[in-house]
C-alpha atoms as a PDB file:
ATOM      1  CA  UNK A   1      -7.069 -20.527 -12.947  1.00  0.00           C
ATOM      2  CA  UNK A   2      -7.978 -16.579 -12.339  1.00  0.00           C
ATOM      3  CA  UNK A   3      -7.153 -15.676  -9.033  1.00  0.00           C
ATOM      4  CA  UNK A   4      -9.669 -14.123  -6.825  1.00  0.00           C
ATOM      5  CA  UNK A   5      -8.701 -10.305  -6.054  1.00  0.00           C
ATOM      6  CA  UNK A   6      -9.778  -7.557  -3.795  1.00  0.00           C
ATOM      7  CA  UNK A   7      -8.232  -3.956  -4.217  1.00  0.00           C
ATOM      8  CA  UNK A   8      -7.893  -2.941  -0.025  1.00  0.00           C
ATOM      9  CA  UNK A   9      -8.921   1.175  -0.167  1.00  0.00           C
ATOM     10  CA  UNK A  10      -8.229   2.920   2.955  1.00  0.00           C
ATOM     11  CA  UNK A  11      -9.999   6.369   3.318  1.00  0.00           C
ATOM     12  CA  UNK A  12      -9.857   8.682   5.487  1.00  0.00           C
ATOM     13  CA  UNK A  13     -11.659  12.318   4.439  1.00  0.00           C
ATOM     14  CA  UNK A  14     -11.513  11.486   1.394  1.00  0.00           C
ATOM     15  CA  UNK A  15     -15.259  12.622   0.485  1.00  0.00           C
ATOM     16  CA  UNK A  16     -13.916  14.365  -2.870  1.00  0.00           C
ATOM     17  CA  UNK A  17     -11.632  11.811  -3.644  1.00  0.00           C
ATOM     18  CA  UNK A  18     -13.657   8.302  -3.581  1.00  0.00           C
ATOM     19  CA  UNK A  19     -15.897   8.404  -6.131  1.00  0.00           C
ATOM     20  CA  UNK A  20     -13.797   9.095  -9.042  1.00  0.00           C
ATOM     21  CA  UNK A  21     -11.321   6.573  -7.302  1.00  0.00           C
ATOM     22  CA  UNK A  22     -13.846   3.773  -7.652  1.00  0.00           C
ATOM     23  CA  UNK A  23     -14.648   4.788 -10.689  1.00  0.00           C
ATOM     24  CA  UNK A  24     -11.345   3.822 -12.197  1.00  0.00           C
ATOM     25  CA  UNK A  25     -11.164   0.759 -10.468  1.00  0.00           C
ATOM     26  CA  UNK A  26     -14.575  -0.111 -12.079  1.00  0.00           C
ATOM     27  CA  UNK A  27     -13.311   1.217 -15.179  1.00  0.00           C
ATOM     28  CA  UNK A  28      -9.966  -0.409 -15.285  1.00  0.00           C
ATOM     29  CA  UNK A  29      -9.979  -2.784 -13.387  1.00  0.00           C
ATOM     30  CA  UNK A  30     -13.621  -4.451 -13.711  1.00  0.00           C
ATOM     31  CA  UNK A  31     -12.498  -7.907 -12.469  1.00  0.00           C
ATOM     32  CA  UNK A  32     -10.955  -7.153  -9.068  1.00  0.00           C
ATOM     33  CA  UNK A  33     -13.097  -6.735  -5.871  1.00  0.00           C
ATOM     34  CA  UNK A  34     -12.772  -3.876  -3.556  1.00  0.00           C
ATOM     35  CA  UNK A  35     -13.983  -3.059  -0.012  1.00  0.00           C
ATOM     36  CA  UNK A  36     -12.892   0.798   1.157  1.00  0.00           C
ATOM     37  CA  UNK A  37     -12.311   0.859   4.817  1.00  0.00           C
ATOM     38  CA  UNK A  38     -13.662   4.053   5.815  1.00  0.00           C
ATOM     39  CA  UNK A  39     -10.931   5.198   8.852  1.00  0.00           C
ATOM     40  CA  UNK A  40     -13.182   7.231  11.062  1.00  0.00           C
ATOM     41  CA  UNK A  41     -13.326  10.151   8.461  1.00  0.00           C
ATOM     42  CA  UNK A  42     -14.630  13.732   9.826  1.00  0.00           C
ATOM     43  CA  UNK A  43     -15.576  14.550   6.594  1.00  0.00           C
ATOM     44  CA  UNK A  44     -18.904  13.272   4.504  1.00  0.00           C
ATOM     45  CA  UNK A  45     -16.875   9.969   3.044  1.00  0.00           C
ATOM     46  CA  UNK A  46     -19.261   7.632   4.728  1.00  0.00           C
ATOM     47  CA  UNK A  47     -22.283   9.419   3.040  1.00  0.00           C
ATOM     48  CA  UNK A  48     -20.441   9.413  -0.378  1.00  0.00           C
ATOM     49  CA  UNK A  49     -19.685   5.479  -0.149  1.00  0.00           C
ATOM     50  CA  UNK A  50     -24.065   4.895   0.870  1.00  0.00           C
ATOM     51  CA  UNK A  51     -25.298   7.257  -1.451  1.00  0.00           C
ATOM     52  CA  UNK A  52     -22.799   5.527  -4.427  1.00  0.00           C
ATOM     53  CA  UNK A  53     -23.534   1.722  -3.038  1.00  0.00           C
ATOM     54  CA  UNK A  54     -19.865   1.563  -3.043  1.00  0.00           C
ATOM     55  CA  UNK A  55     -18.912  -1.689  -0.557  1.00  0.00           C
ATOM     56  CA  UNK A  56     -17.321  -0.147   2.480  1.00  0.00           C
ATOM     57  CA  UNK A  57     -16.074  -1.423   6.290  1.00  0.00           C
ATOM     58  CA  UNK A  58     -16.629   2.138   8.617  1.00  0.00           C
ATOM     59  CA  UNK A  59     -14.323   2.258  11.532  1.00  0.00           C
ATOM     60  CA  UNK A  60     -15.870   3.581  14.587  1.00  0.00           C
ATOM     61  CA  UNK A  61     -12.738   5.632  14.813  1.00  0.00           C
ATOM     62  CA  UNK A  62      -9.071   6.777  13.111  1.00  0.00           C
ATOM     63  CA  UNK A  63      -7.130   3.446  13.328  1.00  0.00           C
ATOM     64  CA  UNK A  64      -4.370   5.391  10.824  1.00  0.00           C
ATOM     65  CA  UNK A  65      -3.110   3.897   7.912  1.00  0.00           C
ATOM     66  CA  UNK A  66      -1.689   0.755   9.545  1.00  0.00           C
ATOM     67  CA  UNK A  67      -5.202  -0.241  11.196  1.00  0.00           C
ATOM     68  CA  UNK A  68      -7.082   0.835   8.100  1.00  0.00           C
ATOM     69  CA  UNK A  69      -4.803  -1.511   5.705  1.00  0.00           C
ATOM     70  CA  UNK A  70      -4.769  -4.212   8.237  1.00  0.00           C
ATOM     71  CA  UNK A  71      -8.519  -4.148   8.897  1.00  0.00           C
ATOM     72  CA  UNK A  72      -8.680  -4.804   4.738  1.00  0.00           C
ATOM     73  CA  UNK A  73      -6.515  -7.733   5.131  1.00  0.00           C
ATOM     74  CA  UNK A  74      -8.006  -9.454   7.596  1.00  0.00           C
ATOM     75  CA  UNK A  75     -11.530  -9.130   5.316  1.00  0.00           C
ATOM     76  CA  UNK A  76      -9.409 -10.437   2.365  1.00  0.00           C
ATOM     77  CA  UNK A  77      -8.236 -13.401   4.759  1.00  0.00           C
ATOM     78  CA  UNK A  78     -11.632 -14.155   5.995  1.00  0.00           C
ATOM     79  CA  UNK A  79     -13.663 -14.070   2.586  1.00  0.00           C
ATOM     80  CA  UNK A  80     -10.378 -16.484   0.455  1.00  0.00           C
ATOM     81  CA  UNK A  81      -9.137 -13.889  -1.699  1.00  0.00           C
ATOM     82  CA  UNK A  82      -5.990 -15.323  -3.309  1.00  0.00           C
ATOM     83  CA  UNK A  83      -4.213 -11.553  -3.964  1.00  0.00           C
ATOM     84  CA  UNK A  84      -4.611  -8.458  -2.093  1.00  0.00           C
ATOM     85  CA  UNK A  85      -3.805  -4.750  -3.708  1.00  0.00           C
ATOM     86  CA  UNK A  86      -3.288  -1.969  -1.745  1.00  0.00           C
ATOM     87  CA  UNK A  87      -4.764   1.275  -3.375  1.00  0.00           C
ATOM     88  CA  UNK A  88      -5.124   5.026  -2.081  1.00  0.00           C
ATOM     89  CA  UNK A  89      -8.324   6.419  -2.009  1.00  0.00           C
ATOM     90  CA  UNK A  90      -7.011   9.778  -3.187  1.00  0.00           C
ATOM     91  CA  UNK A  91      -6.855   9.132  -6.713  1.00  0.00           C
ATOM     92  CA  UNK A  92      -2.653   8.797  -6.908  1.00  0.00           C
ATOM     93  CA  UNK A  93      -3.369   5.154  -7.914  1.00  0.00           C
ATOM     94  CA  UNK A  94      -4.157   4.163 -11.464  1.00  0.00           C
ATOM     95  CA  UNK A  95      -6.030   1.307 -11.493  1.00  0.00           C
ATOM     96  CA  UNK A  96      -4.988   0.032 -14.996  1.00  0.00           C
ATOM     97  CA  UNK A  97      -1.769  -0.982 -13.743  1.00  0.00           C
ATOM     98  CA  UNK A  98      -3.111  -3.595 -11.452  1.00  0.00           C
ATOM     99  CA  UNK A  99      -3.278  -6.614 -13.651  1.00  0.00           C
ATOM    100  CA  UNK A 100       0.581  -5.581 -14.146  1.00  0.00           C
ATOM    101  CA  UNK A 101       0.792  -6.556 -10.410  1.00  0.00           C
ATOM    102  CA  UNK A 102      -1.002  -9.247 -10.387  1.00  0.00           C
ATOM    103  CA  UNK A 103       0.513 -11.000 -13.141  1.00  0.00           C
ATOM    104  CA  UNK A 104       3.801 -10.397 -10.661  1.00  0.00           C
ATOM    105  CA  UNK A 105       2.453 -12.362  -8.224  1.00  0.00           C
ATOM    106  CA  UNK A 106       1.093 -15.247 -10.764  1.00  0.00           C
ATOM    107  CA  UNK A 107       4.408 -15.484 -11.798  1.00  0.00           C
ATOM    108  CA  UNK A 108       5.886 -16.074  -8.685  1.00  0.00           C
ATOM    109  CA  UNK A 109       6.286 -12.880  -6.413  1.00  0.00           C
ATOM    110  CA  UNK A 110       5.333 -12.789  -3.255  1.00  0.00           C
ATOM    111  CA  UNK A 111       5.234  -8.697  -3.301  1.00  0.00           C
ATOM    112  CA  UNK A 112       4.748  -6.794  -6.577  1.00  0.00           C
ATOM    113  CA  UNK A 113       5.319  -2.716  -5.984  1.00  0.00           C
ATOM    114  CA  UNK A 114       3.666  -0.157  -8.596  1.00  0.00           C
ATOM    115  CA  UNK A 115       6.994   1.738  -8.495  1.00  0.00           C
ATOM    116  CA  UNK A 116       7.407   5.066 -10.050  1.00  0.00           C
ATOM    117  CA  UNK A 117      11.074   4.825 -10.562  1.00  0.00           C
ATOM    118  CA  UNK A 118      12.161   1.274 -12.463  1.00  0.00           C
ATOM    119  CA  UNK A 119      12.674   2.671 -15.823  1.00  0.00           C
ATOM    120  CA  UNK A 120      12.119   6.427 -15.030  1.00  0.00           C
ATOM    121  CA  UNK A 121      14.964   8.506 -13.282  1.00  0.00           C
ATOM    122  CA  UNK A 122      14.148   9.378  -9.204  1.00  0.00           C
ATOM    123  CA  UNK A 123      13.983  13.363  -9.517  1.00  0.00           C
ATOM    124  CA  UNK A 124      16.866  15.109  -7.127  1.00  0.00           C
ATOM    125  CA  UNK A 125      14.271  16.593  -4.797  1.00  0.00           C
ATOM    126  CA  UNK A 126      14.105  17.471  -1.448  1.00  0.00           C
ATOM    127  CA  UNK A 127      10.714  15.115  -1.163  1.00  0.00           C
ATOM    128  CA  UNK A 128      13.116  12.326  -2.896  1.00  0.00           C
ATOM    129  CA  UNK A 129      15.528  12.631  -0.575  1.00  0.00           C
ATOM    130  CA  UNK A 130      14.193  10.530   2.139  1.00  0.00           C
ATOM    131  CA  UNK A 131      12.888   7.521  -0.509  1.00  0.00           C
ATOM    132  CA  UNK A 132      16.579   7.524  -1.336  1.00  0.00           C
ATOM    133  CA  UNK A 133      17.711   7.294   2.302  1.00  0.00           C
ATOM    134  CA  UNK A 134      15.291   4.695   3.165  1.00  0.00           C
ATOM    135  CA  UNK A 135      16.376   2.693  -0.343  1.00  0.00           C
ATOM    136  CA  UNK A 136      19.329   2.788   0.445  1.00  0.00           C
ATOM    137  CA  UNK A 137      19.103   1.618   4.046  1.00  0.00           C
ATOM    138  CA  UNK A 138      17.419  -1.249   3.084  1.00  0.00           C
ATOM    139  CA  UNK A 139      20.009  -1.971   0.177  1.00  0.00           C
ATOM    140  CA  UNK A 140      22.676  -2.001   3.654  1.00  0.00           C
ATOM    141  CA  UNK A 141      20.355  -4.237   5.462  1.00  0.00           C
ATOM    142  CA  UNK A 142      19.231  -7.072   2.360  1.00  0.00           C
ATOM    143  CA  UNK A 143      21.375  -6.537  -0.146  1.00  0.00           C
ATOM    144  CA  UNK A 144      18.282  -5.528  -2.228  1.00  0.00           C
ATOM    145  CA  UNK A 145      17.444  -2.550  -3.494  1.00  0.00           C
ATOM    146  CA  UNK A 146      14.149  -1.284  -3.703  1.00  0.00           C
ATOM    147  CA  UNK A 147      13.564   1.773  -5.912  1.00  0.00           C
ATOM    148  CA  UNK A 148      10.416   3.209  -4.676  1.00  0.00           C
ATOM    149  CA  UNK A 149      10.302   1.797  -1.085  1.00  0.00           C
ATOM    150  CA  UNK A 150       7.726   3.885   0.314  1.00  0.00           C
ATOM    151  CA  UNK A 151       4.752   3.251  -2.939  1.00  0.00           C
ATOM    152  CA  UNK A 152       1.929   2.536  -1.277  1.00  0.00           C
ATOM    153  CA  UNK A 153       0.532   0.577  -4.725  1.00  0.00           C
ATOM    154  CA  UNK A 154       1.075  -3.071  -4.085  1.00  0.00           C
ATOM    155  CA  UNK A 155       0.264  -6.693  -4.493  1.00  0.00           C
ATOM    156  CA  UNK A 156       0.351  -9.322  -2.006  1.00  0.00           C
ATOM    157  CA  UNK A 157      -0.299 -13.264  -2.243  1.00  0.00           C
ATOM    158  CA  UNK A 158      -2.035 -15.540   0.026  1.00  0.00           C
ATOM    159  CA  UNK A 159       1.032 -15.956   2.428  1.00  0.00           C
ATOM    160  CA  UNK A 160       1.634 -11.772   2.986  1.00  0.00           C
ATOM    161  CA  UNK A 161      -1.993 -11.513   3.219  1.00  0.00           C
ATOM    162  CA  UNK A 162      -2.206 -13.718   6.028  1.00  0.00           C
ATOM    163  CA  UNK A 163       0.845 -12.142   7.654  1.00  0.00           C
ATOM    164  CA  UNK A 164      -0.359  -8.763   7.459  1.00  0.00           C
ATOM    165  CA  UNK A 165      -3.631  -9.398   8.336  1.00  0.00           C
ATOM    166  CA  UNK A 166      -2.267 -11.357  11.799  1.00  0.00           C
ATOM    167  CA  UNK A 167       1.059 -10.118  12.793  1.00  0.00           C
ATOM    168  CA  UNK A 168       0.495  -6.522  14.978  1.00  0.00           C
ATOM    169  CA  UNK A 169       4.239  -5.934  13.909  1.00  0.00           C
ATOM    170  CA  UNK A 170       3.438  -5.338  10.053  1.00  0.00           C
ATOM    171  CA  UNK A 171       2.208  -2.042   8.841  1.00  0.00           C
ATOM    172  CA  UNK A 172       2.682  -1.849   5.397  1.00  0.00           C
ATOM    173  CA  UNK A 173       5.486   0.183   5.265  1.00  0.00           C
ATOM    174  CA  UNK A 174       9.436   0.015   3.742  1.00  0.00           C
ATOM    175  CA  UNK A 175      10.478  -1.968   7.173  1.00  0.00           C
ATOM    176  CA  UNK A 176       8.345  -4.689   6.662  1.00  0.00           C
ATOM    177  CA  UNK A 177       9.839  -5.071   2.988  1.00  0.00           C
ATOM    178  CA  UNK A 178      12.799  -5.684   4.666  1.00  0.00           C
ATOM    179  CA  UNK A 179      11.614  -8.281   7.019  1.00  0.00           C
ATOM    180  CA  UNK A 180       9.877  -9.804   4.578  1.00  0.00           C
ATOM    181  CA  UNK A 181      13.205  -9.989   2.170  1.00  0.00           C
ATOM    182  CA  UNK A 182      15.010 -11.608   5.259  1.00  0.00           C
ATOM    183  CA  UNK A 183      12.229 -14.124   5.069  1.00  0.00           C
ATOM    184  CA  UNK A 184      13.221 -14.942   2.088  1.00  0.00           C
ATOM    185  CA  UNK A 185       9.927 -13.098   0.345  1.00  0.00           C
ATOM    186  CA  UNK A 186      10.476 -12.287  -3.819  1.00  0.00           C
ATOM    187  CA  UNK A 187       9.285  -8.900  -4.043  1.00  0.00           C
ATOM    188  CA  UNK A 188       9.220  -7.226  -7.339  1.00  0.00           C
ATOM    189  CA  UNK A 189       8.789  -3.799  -8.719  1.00  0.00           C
ATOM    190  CA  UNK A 190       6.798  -2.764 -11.644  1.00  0.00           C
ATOM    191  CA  UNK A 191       6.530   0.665 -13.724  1.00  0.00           C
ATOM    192  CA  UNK A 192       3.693   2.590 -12.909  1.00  0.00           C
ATOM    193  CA  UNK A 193       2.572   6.441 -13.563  1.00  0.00           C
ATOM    194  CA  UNK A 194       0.483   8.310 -10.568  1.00  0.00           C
ATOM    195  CA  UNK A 195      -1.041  11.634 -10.041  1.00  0.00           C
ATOM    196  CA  UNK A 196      -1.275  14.202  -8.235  1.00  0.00           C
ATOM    197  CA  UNK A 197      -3.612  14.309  -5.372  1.00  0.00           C
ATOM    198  CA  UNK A 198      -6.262  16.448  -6.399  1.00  0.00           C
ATOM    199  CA  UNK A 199      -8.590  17.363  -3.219  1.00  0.00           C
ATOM    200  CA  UNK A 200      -7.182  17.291   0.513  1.00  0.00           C
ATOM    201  CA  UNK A 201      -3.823  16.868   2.355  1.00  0.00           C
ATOM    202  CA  UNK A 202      -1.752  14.466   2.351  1.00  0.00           C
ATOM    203  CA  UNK A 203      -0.708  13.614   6.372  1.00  0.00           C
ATOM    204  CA  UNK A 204       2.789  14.059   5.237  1.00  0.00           C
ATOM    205  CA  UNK A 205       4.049  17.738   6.209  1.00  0.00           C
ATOM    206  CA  UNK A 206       7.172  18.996   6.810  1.00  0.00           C
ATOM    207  CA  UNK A 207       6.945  17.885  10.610  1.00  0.00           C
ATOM    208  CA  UNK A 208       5.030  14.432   9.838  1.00  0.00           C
ATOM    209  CA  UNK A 209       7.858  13.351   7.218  1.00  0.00           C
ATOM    210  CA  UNK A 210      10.611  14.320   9.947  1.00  0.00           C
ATOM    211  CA  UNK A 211       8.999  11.790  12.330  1.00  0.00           C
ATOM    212  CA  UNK A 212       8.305   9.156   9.336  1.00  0.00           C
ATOM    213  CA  UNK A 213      11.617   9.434   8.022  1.00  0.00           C
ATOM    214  CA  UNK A 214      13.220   8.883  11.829  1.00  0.00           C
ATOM    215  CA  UNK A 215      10.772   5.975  12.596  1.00  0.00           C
ATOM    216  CA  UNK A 216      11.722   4.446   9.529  1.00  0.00           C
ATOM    217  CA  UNK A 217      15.533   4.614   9.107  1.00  0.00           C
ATOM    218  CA  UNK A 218      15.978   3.751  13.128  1.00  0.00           C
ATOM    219  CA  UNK A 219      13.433   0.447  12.209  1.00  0.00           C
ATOM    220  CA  UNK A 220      15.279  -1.059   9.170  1.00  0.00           C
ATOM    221  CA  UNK A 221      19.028  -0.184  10.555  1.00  0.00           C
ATOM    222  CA  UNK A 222      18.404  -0.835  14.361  1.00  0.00           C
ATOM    223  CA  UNK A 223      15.352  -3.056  14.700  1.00  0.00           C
ATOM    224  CA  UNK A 224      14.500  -5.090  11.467  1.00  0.00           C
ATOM    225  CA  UNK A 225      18.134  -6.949  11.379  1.00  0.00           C
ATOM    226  CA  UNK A 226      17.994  -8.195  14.210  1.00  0.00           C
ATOM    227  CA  UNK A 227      14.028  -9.280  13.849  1.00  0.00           C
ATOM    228  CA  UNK A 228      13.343 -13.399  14.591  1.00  0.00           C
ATOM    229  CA  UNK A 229      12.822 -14.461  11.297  1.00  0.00           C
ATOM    230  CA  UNK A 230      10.162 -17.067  11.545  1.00  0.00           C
END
């Protein structure tokens, strides 16, 4: 039995970006729906997805990644997909890795990661640094660890989907893998390759990634543990 999935593509000013990032998905990765959720973008994204008929949800305004990802889960929820991927709309992603992830989740994950770092070596970096700190946190808190905790390149099955797309508490970030490991969720990592951003900025500068990195660390040590597990 195939199993019906939609590739979730939040965008915001991502008007150079898009098109070639739908094109590999219809490339690569012709059987999987997608639906870009366009998050309130300054830029001309919303005229790129019309003029390209590519199948879009516009926010009225910048919901940030969390509302953007969310608002693609809920869509997944209502129209019965059976597997949602998560996939950046500035052409990082490579959408021939997705059946990898999905045949994760047929076999019995509840989360499958496109992880940069299961058979290659995590560079020593200063832009590492923090995956490592937030790995390893969440190795102290589960007992798991988690090798590229903050890939945005994942799979979810019909259970996640619904809990993402309901619970206000679950942006898809590392703390939520940890929640969803005390849960008793399998979540599984698979090799994947992904470029360089070629057009734009990523949100993540030097004073951004101070604040992410603090959010994050004081969530899975000080918050996450002692979460209600339902």
């Amino acid at each position: 039995m195939s199993l019906r999935t939609l590739a979730v593509i939040p965008a915001y000013n991502e008007a150079l970006n898009i098109e070639k990032t739908v094109c590999d998905l219809r490339k690569n990765a012709p059987d999987v729906d997608f639906i870009v959720v366009n998050d309130g973008s300054r830029d001309n994204t919303l005229e790129v997805l019309q003029r390209n008929g590519i199948p879009y949800i516009d926010s009225l305004c910048n919901l940030g990644l969390f509302g953007a990802v969310q608002t693609g889960f809920k869509y997944a929820l209502y129209h019965g997909y059976d597997i949602v991927v998560q996939f950046d709309g500035d052409g990082q992603h490579n959408a021939g890795y997705i059946q990898n992830l999905i045949n994760e989740i047929r076999d019995g994950s509840d989360i499958a990661i496109g992880s940069r770092f299961v058979s290659d070596k995590k560079p020593w970096t200063a832009r590492m640094a923090g995956s490592r700190l937030i790995s390893t946190a969440m190795h102290l808190v589960t007992g798991k660890r988690i090798m590229d905790p903050t890939s945005g390149f994942r799979a979810y099955n019909r259970a996640c989907i619904k809990a993402y797309a309901l619970d206000a508490n679950m942006p898809p970030e590392p703390d939520t893998l940890v929640y969803m490991l005390r849960q008793g969720k399998k979540i599984t990592e698979v090799q994947v390759q992904m470029s360089d951003r070629e057009f734009g900025e990523s949100y993540l500068n030097l004073p951004n990634t101070v604040k992410y990195m603090s959010r994050m660390m004081i969530s899975i040590l000080l918050i996450q543990p002692f979460r209600k597990v339902r």
